[in-house]
N, C-alpha and C. Protein backbone atom coordinates (compact mmCIF):
# COMPACT_ATOMS: atom_id res chain seq x y z
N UNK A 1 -14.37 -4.91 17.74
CA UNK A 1 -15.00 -5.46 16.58
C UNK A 1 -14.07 -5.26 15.39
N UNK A 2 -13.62 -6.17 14.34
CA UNK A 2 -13.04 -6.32 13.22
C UNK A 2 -13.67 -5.15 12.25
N UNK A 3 -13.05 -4.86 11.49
CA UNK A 3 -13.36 -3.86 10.61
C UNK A 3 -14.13 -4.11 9.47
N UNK A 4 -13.79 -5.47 9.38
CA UNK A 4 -14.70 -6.51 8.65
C UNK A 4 -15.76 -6.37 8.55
N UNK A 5 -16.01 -7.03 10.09
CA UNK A 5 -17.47 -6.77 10.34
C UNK A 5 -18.26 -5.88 10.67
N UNK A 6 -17.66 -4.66 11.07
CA UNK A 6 -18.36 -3.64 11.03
C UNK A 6 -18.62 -2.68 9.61
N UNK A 7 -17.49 -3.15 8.76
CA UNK A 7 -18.44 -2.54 7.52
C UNK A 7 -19.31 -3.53 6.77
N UNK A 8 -19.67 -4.99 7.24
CA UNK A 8 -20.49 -5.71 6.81
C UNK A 8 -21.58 -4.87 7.21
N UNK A 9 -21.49 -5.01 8.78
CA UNK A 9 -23.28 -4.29 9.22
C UNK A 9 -23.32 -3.10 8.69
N UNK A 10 -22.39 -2.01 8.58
CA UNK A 10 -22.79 -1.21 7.91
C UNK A 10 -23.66 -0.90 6.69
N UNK A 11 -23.08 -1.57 5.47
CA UNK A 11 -23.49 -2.32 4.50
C UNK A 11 -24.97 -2.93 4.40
N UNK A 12 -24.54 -4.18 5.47
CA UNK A 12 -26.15 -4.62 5.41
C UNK A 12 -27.47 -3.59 6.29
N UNK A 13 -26.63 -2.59 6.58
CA UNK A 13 -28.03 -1.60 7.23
C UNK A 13 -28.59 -0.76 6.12
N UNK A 14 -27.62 -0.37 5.28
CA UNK A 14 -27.65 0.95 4.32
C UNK A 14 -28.75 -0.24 2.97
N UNK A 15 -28.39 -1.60 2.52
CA UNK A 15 -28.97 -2.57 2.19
C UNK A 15 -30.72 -2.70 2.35
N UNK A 16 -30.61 -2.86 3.92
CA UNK A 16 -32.11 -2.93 4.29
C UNK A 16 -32.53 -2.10 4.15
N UNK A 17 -32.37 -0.57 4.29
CA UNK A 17 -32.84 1.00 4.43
C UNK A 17 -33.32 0.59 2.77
N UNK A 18 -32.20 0.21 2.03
CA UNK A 18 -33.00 0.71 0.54
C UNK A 18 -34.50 0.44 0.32
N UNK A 19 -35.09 -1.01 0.62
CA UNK A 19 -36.06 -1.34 0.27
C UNK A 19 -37.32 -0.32 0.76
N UNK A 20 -37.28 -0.12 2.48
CA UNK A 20 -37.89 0.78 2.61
C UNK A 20 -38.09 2.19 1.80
N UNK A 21 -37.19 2.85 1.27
CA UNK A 21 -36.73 3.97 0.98
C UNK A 21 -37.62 3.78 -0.41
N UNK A 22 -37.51 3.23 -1.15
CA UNK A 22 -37.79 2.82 -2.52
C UNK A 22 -39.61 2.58 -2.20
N UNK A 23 -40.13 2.18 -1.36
CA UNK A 23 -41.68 2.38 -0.92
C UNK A 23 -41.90 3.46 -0.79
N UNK A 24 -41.35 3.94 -0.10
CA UNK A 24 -41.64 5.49 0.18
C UNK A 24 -41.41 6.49 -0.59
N UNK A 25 -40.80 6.11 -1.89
CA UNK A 25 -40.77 6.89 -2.74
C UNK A 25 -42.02 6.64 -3.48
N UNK A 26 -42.38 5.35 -3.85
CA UNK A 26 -43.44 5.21 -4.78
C UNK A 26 -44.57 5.66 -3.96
N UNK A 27 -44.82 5.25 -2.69
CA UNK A 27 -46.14 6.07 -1.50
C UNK A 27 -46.35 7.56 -1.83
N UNK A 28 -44.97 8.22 -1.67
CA UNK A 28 -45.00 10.01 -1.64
C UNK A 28 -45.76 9.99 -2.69
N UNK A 29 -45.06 10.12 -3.68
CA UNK A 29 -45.35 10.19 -5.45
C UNK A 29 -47.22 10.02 -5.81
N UNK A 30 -48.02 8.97 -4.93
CA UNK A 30 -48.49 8.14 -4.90
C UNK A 30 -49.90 9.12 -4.07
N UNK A 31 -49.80 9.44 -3.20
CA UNK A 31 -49.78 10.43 -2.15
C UNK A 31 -50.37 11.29 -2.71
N UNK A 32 -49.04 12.32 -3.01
CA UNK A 32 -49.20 13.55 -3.98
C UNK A 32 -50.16 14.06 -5.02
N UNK A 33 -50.17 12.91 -5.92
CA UNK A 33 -51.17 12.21 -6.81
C UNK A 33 -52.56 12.25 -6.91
N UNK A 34 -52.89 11.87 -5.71
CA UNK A 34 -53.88 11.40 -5.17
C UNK A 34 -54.26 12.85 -4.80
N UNK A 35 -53.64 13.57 -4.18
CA UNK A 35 -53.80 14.80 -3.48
C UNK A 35 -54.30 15.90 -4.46
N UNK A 36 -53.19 16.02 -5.06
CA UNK A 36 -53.31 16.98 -6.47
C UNK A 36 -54.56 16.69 -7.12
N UNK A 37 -55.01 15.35 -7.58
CA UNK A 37 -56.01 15.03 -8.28
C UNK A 37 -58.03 15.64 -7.89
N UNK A 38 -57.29 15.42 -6.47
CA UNK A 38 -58.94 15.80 -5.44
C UNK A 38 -58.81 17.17 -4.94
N UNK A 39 -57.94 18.16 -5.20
CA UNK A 39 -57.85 19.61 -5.49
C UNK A 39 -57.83 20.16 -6.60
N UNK A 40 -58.03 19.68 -7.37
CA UNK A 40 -57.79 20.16 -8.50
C UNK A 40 -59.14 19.64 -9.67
N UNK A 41 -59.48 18.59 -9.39
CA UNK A 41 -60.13 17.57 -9.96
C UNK A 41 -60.01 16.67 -11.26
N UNK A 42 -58.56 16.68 -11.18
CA UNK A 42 -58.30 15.75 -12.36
C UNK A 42 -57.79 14.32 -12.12
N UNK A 43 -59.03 13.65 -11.71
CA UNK A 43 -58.89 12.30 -11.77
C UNK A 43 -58.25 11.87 -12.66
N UNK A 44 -57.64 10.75 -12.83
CA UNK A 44 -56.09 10.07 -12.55
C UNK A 44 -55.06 10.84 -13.31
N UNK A 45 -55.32 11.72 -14.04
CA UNK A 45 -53.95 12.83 -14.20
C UNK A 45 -52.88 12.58 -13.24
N UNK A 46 -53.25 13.57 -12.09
CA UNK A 46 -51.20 13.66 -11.08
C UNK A 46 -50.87 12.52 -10.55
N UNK A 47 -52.74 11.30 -10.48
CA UNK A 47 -51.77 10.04 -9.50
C UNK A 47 -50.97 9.86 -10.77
N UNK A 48 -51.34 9.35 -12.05
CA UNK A 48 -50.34 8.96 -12.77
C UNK A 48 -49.18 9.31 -12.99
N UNK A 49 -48.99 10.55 -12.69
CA UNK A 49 -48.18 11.35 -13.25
C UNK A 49 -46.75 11.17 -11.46
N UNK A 50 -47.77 11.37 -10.66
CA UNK A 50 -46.45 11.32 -9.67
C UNK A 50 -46.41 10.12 -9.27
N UNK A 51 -47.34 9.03 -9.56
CA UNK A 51 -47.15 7.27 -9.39
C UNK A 51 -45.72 7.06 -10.34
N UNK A 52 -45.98 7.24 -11.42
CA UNK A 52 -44.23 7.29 -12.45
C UNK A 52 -43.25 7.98 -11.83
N UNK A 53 -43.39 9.09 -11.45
CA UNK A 53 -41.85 9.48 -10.72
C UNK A 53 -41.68 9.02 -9.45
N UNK A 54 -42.63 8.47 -8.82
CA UNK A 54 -41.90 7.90 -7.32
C UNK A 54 -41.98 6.50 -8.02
N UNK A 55 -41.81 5.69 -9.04
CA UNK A 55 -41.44 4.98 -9.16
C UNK A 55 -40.33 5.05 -9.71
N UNK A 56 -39.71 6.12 -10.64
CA UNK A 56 -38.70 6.48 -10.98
C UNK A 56 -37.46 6.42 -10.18
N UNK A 57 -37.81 7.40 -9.59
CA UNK A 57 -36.99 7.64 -7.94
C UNK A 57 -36.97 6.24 -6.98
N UNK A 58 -37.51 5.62 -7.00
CA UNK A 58 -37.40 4.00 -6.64
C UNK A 58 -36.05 3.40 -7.53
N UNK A 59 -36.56 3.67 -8.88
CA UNK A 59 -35.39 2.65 -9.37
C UNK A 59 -34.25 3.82 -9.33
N UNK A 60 -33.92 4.70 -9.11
CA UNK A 60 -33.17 5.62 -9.16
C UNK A 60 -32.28 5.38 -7.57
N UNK A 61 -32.81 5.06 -6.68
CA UNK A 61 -32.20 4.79 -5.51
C UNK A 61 -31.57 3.11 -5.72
N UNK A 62 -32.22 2.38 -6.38
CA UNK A 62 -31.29 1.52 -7.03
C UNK A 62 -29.92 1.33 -7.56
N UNK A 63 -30.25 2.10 -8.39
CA UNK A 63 -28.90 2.50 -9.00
C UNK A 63 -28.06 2.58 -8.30
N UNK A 64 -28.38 3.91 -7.57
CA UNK A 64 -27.28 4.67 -6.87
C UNK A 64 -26.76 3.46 -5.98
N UNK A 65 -27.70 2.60 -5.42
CA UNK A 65 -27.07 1.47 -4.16
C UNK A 65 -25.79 0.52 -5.19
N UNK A 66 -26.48 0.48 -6.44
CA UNK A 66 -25.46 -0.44 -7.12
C UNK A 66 -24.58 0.11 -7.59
N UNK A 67 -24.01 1.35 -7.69
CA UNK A 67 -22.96 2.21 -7.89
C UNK A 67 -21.94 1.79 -6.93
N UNK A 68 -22.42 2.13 -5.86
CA UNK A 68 -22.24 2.11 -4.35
C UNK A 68 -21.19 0.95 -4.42
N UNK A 69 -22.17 -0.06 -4.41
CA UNK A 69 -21.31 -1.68 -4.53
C UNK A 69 -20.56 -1.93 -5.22
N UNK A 70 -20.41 -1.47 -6.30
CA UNK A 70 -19.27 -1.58 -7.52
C UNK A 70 -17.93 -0.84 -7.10
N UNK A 71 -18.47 0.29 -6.69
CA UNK A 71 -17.02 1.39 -6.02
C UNK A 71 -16.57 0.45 -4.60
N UNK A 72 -17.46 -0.09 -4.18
CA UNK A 72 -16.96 -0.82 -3.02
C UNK A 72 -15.93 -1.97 -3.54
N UNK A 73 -16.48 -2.98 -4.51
CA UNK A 73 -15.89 -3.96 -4.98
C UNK A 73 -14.35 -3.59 -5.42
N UNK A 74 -14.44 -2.28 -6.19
CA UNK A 74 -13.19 -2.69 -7.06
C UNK A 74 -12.36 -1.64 -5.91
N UNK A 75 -12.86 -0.87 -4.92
CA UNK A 75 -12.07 -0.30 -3.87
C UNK A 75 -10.96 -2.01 -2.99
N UNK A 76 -12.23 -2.81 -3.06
CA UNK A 76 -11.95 -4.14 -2.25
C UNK A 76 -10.53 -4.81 -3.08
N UNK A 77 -11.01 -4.76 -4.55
CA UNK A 77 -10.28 -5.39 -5.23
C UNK A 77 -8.74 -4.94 -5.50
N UNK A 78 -8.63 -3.44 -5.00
CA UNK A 78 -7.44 -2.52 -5.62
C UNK A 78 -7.27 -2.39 -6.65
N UNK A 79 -8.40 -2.22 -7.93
CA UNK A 79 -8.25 -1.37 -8.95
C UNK A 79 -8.50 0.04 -8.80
């Protein structure tokens, strides 16, 4: 296999993983929330509170993927 194409699939695996990854951050968060709230009894306090950081951490795994691609690009490019 070309090297090509094996860091395409690479790429496009680490790609697909994000979207999942980025649910499951907002779920945990989401989760937690929910959890904290019915031990504690402070309805919508922690969902809110950990609904914002696993959404945080969502766009935060963003980033990092588009970091990713940029260091790839200009690695590609030889700057």
């Amino acid at each position: 296999m070309k090297e090509d194409t094996r860091r395409s699939l690479r790429e496009l695996a680490y790609y697909s993983s994000l979207g999942l990854s980025i649910v499951l951050a907002i779920f945990i968060g989401l989760f937690v929330g929910v959890w904290l709230d019915s031990k504690f009894g402070t309805q919508p306090v922690w969902t809110f509170v950990f609904l914002g950081l696993g959404i945080a951490a969502g766009f935060r795994n963003i980033f990092h993927a588009m970091r990713k691609l940029q260091k790839a690009d200009k690695a590609d490019k030889g700057e």
